[in-house]
PDB file of N, CA and C in Angstrom:
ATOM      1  N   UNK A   1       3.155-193.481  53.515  1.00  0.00           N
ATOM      2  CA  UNK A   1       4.566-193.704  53.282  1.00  0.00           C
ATOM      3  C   UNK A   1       5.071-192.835  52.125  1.00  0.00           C
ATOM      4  N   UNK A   2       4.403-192.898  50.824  1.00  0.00           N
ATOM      5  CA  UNK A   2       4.573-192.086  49.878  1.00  0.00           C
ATOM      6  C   UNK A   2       4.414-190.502  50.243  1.00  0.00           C
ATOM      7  N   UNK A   3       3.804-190.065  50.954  1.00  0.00           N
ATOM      8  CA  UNK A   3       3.778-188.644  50.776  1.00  0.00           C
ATOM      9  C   UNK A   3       4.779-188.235  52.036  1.00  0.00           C
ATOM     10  N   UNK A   4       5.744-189.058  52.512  1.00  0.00           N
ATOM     11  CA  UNK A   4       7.153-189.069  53.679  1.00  0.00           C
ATOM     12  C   UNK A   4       8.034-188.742  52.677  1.00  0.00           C
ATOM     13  N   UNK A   5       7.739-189.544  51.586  1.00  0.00           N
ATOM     14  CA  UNK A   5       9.066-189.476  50.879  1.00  0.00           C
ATOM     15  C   UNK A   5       9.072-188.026  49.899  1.00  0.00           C
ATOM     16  N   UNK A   6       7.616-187.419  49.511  1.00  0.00           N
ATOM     17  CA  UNK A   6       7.648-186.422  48.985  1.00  0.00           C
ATOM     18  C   UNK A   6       7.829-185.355  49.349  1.00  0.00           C
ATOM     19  N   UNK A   7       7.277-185.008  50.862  1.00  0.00           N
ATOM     20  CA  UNK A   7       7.550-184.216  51.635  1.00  0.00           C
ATOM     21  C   UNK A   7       8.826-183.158  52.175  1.00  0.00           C
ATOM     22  N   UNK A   8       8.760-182.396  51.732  1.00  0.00           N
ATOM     23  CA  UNK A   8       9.937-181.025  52.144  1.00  0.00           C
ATOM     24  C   UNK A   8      10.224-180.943  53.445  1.00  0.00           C
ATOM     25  N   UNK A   9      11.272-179.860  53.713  1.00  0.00           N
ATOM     26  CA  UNK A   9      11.134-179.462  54.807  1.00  0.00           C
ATOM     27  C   UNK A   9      10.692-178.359  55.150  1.00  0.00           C
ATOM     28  N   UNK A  10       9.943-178.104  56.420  1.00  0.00           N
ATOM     29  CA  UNK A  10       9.442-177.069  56.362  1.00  0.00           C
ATOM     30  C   UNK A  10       9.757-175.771  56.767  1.00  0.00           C
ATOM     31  N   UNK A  11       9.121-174.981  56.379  1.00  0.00           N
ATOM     32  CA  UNK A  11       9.420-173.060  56.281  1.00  0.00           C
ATOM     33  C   UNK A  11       8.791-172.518  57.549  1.00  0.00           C
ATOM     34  N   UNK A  12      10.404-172.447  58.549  1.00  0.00           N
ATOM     35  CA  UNK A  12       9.972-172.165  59.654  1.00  0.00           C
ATOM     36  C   UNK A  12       9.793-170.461  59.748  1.00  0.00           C
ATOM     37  N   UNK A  13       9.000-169.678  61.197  1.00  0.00           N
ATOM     38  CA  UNK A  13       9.102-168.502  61.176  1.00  0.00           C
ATOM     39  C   UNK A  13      10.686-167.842  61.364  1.00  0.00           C
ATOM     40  N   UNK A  14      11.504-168.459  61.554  1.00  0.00           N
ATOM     41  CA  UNK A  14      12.783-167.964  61.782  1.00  0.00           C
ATOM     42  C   UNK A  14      13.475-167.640  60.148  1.00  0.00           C
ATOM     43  N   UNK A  15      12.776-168.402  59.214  1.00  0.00           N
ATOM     44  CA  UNK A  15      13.228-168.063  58.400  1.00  0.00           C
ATOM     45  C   UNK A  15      13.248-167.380  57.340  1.00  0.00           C
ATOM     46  N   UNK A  16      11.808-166.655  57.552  1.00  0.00           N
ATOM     47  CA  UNK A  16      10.900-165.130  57.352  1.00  0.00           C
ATOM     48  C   UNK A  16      11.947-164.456  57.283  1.00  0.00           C
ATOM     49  N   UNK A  17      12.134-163.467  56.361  1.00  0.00           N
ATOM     50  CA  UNK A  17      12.348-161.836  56.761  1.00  0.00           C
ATOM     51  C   UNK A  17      11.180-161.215  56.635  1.00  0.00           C
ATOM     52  N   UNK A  18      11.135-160.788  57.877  1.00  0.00           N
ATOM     53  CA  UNK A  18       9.700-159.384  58.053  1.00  0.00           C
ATOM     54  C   UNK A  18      10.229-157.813  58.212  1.00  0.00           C
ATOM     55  N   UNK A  19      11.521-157.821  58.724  1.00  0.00           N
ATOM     56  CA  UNK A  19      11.548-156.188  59.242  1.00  0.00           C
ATOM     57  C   UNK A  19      11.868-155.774  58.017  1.00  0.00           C
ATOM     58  N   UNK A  20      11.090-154.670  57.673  1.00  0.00           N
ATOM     59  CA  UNK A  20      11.544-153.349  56.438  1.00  0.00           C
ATOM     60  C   UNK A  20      13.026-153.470  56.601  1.00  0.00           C
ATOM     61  N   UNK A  21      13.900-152.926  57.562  1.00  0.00           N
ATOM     62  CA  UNK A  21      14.869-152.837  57.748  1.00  0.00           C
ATOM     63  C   UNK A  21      16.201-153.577  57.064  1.00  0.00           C
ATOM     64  N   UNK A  22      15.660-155.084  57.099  1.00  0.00           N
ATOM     65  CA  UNK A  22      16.590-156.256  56.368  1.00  0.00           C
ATOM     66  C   UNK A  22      16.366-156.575  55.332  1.00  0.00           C
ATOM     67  N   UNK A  23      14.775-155.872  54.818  1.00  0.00           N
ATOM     68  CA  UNK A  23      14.498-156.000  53.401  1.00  0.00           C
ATOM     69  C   UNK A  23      15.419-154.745  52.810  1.00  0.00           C
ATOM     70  N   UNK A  24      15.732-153.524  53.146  1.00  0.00           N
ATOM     71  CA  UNK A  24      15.937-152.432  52.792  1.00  0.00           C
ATOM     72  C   UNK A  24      17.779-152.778  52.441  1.00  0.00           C
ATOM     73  N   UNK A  25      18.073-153.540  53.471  1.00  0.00           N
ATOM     74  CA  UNK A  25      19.678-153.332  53.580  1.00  0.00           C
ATOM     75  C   UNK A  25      19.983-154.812  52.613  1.00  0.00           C
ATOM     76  N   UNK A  26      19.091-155.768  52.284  1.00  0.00           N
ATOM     77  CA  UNK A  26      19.569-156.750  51.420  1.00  0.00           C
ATOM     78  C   UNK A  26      19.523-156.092  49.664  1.00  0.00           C
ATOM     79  N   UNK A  27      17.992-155.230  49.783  1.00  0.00           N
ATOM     80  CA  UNK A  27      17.832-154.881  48.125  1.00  0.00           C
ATOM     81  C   UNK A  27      19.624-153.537  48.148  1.00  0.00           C
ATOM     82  N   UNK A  28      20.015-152.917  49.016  1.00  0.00           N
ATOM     83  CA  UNK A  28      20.365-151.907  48.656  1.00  0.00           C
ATOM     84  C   UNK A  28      21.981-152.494  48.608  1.00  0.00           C
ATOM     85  N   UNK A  29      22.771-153.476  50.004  1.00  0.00           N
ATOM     86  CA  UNK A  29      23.827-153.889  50.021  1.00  0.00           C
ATOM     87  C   UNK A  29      24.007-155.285  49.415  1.00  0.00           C
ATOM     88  N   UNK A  30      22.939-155.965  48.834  1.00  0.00           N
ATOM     89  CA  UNK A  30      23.345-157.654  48.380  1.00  0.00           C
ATOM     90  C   UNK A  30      23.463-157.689  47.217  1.00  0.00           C
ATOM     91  N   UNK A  31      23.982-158.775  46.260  1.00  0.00           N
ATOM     92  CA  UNK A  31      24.566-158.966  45.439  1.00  0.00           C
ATOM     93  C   UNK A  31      23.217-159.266  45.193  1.00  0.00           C
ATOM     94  N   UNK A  32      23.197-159.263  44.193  1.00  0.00           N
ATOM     95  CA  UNK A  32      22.212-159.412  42.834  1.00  0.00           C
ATOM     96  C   UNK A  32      22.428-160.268  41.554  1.00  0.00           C
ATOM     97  N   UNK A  33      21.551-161.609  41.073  1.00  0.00           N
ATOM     98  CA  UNK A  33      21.751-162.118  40.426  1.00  0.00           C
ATOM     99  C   UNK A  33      20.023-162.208  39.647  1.00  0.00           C
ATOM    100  N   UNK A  34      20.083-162.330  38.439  1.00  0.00           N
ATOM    101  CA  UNK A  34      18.692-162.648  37.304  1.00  0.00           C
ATOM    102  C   UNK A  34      18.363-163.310  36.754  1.00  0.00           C
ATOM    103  N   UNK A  35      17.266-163.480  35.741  1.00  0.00           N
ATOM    104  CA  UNK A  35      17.249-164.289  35.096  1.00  0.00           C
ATOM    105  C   UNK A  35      15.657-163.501  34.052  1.00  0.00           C
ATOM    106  N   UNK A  36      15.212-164.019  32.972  1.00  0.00           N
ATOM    107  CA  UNK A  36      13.969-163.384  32.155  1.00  0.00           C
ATOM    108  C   UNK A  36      12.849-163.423  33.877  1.00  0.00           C
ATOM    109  N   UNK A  37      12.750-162.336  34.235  1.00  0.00           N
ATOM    110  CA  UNK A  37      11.547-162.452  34.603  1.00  0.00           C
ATOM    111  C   UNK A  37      11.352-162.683  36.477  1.00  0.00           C
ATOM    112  N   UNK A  38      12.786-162.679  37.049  1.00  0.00           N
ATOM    113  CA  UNK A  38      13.139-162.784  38.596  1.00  0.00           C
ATOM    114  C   UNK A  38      14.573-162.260  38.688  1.00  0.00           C
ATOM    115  N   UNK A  39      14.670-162.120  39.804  1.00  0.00           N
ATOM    116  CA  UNK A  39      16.066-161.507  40.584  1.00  0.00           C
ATOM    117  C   UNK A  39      16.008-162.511  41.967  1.00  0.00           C
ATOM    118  N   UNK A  40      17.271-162.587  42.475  1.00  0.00           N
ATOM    119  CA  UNK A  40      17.714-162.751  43.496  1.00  0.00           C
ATOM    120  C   UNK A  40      19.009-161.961  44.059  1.00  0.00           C
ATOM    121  N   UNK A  41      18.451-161.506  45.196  1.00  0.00           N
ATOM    122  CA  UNK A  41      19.256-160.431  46.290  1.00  0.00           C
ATOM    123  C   UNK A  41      19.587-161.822  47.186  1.00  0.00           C
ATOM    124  N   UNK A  42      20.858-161.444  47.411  1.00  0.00           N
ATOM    125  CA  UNK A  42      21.563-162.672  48.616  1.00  0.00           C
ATOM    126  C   UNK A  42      22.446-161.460  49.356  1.00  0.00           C
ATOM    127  N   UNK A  43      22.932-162.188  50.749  1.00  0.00           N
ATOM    128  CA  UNK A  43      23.923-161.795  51.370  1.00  0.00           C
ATOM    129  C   UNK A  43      24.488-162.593  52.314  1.00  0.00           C
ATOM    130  N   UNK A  44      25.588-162.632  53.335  1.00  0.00           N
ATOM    131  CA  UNK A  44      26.090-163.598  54.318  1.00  0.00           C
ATOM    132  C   UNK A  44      25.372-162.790  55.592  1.00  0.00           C
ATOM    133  N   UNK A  45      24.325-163.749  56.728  1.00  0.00           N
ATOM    134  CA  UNK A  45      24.503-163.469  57.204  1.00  0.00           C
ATOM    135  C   UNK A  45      24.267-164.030  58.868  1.00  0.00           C
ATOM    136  N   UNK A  46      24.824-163.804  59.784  1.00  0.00           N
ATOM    137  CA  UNK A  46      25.672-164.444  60.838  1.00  0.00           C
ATOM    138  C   UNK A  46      24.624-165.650  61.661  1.00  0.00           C
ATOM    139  N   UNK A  47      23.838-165.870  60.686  1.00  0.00           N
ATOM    140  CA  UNK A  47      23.361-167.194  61.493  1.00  0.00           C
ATOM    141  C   UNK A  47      23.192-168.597  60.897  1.00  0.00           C
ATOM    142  N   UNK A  48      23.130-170.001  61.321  1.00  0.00           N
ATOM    143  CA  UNK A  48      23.441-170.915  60.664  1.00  0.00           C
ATOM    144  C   UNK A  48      22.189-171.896  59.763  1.00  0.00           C
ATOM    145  N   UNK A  49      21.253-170.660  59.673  1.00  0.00           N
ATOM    146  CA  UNK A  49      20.320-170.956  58.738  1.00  0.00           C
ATOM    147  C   UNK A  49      20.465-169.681  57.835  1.00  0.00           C
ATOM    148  N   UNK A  50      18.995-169.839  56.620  1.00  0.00           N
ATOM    149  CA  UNK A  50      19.009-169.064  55.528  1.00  0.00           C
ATOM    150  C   UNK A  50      17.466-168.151  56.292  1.00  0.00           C
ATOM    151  N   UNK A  51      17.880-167.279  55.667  1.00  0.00           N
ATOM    152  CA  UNK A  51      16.297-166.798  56.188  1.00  0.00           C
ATOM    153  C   UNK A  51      16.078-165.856  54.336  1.00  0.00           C
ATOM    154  N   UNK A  52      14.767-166.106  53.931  1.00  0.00           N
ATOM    155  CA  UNK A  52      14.305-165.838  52.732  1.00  0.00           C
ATOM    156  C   UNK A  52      13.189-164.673  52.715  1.00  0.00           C
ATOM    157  N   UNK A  53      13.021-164.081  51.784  1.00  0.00           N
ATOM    158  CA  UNK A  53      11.672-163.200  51.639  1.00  0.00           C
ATOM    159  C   UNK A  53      11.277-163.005  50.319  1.00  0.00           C
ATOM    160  N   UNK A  54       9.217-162.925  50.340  1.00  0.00           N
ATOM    161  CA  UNK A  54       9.372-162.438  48.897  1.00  0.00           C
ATOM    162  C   UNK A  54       8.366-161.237  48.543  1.00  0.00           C
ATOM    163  N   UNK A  55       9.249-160.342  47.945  1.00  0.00           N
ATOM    164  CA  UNK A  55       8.386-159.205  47.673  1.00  0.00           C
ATOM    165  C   UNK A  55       8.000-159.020  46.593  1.00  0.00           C
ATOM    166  N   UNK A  56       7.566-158.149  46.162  1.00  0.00           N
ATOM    167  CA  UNK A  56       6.391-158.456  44.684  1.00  0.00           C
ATOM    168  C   UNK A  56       6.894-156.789  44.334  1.00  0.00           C
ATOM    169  N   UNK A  57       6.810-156.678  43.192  1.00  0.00           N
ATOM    170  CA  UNK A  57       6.692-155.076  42.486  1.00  0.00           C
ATOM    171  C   UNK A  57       6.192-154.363  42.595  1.00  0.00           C
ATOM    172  N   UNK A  58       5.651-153.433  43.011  1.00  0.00           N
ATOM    173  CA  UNK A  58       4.183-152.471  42.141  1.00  0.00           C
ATOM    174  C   UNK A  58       3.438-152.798  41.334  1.00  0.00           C
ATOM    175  N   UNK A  59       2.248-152.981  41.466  1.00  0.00           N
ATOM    176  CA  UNK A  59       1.365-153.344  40.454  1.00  0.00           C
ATOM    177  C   UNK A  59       1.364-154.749  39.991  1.00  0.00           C
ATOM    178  N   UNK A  60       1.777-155.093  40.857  1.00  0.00           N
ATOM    179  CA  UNK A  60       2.063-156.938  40.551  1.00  0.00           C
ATOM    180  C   UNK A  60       0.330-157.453  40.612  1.00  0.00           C
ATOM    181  N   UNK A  61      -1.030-157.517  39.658  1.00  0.00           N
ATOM    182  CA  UNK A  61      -1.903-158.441  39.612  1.00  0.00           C
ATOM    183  C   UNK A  61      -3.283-157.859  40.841  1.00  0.00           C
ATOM    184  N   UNK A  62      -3.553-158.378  41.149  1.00  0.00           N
ATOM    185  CA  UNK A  62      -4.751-158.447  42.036  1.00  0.00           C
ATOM    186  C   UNK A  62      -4.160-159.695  43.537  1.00  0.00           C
ATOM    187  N   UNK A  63      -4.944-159.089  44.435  1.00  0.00           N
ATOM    188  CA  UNK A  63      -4.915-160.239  45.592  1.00  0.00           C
ATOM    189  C   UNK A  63      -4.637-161.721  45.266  1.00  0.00           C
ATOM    190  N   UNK A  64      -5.345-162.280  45.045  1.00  0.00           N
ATOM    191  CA  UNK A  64      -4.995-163.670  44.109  1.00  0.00           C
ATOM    192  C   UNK A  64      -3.917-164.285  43.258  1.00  0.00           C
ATOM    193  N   UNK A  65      -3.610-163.397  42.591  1.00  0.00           N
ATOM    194  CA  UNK A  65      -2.191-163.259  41.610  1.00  0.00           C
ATOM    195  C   UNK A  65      -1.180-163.286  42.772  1.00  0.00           C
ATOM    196  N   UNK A  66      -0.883-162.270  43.917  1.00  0.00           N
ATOM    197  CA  UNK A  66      -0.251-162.057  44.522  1.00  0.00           C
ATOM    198  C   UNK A  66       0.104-163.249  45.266  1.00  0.00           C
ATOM    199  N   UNK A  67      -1.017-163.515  46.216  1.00  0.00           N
ATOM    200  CA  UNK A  67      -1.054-165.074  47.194  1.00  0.00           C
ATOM    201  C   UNK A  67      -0.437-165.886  46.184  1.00  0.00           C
ATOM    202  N   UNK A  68      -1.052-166.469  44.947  1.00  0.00           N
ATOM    203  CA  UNK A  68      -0.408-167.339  44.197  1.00  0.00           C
ATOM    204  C   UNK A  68       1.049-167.247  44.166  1.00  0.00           C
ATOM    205  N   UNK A  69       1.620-166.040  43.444  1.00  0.00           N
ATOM    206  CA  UNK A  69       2.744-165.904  43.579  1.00  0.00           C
ATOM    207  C   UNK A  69       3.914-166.264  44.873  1.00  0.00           C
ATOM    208  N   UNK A  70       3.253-165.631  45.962  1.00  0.00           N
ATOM    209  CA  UNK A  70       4.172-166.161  47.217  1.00  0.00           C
ATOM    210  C   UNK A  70       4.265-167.222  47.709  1.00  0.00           C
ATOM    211  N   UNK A  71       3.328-167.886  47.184  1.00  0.00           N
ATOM    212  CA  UNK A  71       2.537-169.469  47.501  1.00  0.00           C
ATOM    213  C   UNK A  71       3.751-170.191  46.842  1.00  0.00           C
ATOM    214  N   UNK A  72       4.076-170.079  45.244  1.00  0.00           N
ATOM    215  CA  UNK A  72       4.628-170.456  44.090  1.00  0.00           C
ATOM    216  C   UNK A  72       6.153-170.268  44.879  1.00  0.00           C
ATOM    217  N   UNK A  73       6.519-169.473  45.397  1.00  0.00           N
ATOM    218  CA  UNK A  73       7.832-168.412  46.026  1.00  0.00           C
ATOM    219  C   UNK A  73       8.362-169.359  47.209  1.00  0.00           C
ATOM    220  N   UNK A  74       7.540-169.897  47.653  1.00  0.00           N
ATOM    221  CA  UNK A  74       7.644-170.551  48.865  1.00  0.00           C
ATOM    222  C   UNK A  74       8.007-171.890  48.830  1.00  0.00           C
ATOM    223  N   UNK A  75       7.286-172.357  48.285  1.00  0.00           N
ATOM    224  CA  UNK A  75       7.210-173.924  48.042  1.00  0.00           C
ATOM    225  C   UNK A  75       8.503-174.410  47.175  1.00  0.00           C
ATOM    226  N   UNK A  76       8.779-173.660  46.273  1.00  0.00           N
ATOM    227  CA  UNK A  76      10.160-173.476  45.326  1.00  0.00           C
ATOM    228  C   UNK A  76      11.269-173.485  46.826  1.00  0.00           C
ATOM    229  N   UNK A  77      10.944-172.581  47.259  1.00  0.00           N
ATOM    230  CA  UNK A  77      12.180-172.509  48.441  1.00  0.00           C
ATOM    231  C   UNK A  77      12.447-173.832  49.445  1.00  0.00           C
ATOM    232  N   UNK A  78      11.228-174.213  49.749  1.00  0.00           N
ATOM    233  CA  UNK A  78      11.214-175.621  50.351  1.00  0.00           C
ATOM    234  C   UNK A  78      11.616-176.641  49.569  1.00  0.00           C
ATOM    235  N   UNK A  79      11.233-176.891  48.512  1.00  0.00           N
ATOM    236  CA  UNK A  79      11.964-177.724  47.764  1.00  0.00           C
ATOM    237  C   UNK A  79      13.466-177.588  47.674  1.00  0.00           C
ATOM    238  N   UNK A  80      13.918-176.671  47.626  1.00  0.00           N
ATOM    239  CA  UNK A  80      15.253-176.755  47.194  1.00  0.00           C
ATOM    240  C   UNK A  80      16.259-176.376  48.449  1.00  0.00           C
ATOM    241  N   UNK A  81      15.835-176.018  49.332  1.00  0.00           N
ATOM    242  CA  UNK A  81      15.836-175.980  51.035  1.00  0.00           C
ATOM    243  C   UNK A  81      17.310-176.623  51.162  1.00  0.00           C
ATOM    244  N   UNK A  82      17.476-178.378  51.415  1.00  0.00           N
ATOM    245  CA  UNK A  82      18.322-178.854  51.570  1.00  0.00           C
ATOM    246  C   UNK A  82      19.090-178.912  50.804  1.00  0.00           C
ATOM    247  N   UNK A  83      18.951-178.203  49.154  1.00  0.00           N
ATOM    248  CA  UNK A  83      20.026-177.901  48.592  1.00  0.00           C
ATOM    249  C   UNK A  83      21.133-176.761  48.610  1.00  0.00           C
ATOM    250  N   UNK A  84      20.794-175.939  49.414  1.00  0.00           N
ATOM    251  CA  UNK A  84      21.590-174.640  49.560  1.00  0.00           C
ATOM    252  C   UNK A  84      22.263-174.734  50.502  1.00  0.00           C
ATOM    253  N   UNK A  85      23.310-173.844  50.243  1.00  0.00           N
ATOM    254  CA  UNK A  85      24.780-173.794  51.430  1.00  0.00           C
ATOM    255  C   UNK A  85      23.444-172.840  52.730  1.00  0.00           C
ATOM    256  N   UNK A  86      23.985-172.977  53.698  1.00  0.00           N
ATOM    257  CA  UNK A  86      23.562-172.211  54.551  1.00  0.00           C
ATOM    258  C   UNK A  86      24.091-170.972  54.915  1.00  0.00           C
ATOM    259  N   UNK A  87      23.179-169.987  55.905  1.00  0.00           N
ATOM    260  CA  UNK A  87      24.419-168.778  56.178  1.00  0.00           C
ATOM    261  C   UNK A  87      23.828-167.922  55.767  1.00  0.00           C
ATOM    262  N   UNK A  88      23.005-167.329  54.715  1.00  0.00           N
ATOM    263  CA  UNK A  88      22.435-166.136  53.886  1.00  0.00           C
ATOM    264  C   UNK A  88      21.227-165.859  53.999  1.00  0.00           C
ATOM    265  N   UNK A  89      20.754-164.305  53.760  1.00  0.00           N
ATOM    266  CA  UNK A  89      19.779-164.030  53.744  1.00  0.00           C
ATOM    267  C   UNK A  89      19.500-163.889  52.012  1.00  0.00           C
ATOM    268  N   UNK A  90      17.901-164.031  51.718  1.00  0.00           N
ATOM    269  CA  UNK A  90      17.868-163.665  50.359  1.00  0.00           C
ATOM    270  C   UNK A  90      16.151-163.156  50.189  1.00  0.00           C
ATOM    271  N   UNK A  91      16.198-162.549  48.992  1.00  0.00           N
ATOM    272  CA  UNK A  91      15.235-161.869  48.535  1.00  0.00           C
ATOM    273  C   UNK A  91      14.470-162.414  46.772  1.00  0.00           C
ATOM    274  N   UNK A  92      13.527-163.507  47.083  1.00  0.00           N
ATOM    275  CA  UNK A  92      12.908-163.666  45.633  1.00  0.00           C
ATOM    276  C   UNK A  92      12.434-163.014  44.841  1.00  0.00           C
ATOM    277  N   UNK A  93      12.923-162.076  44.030  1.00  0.00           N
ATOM    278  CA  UNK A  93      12.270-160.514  43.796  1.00  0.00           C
ATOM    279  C   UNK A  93      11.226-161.496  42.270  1.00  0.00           C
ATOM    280  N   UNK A  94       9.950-161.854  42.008  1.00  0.00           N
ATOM    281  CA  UNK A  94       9.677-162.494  40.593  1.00  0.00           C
ATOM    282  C   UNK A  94       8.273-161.019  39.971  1.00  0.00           C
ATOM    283  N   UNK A  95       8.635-160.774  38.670  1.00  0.00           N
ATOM    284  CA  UNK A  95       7.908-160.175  37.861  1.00  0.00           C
ATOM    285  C   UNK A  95       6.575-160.618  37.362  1.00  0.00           C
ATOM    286  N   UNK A  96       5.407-160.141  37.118  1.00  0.00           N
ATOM    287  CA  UNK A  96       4.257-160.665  36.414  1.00  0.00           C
ATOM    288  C   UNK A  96       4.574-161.111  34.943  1.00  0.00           C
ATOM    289  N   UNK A  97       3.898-162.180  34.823  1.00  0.00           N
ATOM    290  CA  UNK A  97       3.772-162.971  33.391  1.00  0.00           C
ATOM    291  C   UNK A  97       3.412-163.941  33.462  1.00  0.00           C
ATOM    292  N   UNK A  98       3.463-164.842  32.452  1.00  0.00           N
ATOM    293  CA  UNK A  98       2.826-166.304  32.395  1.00  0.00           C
ATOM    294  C   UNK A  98       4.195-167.288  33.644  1.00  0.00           C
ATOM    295  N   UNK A  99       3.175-167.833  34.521  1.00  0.00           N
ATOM    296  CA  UNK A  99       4.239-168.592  35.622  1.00  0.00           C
ATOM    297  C   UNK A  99       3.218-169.379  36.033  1.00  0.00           C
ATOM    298  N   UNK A 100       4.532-170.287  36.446  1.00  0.00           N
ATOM    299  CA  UNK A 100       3.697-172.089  36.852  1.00  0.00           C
ATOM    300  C   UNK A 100       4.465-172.040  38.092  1.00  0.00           C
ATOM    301  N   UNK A 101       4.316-173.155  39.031  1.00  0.00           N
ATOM    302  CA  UNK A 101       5.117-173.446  39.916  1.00  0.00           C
ATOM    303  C   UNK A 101       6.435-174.399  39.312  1.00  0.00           C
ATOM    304  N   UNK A 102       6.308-174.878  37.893  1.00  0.00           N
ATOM    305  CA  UNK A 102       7.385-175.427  37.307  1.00  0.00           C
ATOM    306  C   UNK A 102       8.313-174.642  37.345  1.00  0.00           C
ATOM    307  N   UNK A 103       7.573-173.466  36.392  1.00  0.00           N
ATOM    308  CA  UNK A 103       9.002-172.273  36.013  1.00  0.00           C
ATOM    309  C   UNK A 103       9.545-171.639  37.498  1.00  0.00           C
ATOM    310  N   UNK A 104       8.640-171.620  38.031  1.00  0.00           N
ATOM    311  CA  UNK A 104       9.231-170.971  38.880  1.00  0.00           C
ATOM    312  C   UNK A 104      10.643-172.092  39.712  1.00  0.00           C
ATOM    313  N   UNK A 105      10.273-172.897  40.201  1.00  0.00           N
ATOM    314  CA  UNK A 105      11.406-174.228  40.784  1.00  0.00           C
ATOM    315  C   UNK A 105      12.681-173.539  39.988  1.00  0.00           C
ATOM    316  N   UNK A 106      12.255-173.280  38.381  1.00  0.00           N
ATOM    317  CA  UNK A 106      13.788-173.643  37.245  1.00  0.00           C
ATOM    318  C   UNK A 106      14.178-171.985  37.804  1.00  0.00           C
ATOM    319  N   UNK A 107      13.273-171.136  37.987  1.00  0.00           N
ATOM    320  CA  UNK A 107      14.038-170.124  37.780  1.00  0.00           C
ATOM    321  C   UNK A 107      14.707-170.018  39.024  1.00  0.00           C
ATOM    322  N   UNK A 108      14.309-170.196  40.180  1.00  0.00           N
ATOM    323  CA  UNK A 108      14.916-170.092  41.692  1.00  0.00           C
ATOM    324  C   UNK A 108      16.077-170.896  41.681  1.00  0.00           C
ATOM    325  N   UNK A 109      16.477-172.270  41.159  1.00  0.00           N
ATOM    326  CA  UNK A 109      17.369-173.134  40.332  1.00  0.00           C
ATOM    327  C   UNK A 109      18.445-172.604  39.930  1.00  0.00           C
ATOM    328  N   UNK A 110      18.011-171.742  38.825  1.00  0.00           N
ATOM    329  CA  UNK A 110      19.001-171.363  37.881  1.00  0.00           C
ATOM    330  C   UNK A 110      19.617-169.842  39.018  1.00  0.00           C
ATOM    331  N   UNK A 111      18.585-169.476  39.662  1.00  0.00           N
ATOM    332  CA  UNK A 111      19.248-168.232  40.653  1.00  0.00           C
ATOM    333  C   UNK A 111      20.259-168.721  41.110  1.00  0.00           C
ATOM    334  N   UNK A 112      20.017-169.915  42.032  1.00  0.00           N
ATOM    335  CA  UNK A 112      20.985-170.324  43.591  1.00  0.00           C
ATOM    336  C   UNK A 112      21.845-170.489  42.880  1.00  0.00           C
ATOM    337  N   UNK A 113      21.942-171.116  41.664  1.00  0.00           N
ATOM    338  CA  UNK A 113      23.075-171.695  40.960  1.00  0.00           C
ATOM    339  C   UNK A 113      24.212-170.868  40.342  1.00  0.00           C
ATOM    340  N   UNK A 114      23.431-169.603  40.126  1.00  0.00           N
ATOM    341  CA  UNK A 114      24.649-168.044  39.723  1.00  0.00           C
ATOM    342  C   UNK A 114      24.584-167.602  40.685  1.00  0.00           C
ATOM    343  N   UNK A 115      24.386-167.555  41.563  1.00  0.00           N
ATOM    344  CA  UNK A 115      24.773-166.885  42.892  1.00  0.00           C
ATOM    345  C   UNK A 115      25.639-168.141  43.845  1.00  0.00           C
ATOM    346  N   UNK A 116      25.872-168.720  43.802  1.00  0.00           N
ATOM    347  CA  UNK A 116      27.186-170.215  44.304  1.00  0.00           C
ATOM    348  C   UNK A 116      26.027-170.414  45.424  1.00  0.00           C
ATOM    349  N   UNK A 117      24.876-170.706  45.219  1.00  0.00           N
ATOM    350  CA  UNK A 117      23.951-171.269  46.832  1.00  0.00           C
ATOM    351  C   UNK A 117      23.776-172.376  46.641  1.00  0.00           C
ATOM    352  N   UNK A 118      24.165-173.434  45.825  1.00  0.00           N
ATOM    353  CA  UNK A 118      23.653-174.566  45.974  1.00  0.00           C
ATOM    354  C   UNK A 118      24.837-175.342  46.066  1.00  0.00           C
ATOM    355  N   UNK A 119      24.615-176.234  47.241  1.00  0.00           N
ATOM    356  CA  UNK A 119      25.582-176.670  47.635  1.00  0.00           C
ATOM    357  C   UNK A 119      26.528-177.496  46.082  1.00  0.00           C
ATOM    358  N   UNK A 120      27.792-178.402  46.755  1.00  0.00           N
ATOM    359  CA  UNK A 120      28.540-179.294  45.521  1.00  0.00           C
ATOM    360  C   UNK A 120      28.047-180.908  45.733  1.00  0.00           C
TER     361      UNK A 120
END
């Protein structure tokens, strides 16, 4: 019963971005918002879900570091899932440094929140 109530929703494949293509046209045409240590790329676009992606830097760590990171990237997004307006594509762009899955929640948080994604 308890782990019903903790439970997210989940991160379907529809809501992947995979093609180069939509990664290329969100970093180059979407609005851009920051924070110490992440970015978020957003844009509107024509379907009635969000579809998310997360790419990593150059030189972002070793294999492990990396998985962690998208792992961290993901779960942040599920959590906060039913809080966002729908409609957009976006891009979790996060930097190497000291990161938890705490900071990370606040910083994806504090993104949606300068970029108007979380719902009123």
């Amino acid at each position: 019963m308890e782990a019903d109530l903790l439970k997210t929703g989940r991160f379907t494949r529809d809501e992947h971005i995979k093609r180069p293509a939509d990664i290329q046209k969100l970093f180059k045409t979407g609005k851009k918002v920051s924070v110490f240590g992440a970015k978020l790329f957003y844009m509107l676009n024509d379907r009635n879900f969000n579809r998310i992606g997360f790419p990593l830097p150059r030189g972002y760590g070793n294999a492990v570091q990396r998985n962690r990171s998208k792992r961290y990237s993901r779960e942040a997004y599920r959590f906060f899932k039913t809080h966002l307006n729908t409609g957009y594509d976006m891009l979790l762009l996060v930097y190497p440094g000291n990161d938890s899955f705490l900071s990370r929640c606040e910083k994806f948080r504090i993104l949606c929140q300068k970029a108007g994604l979380l719902k009123d």
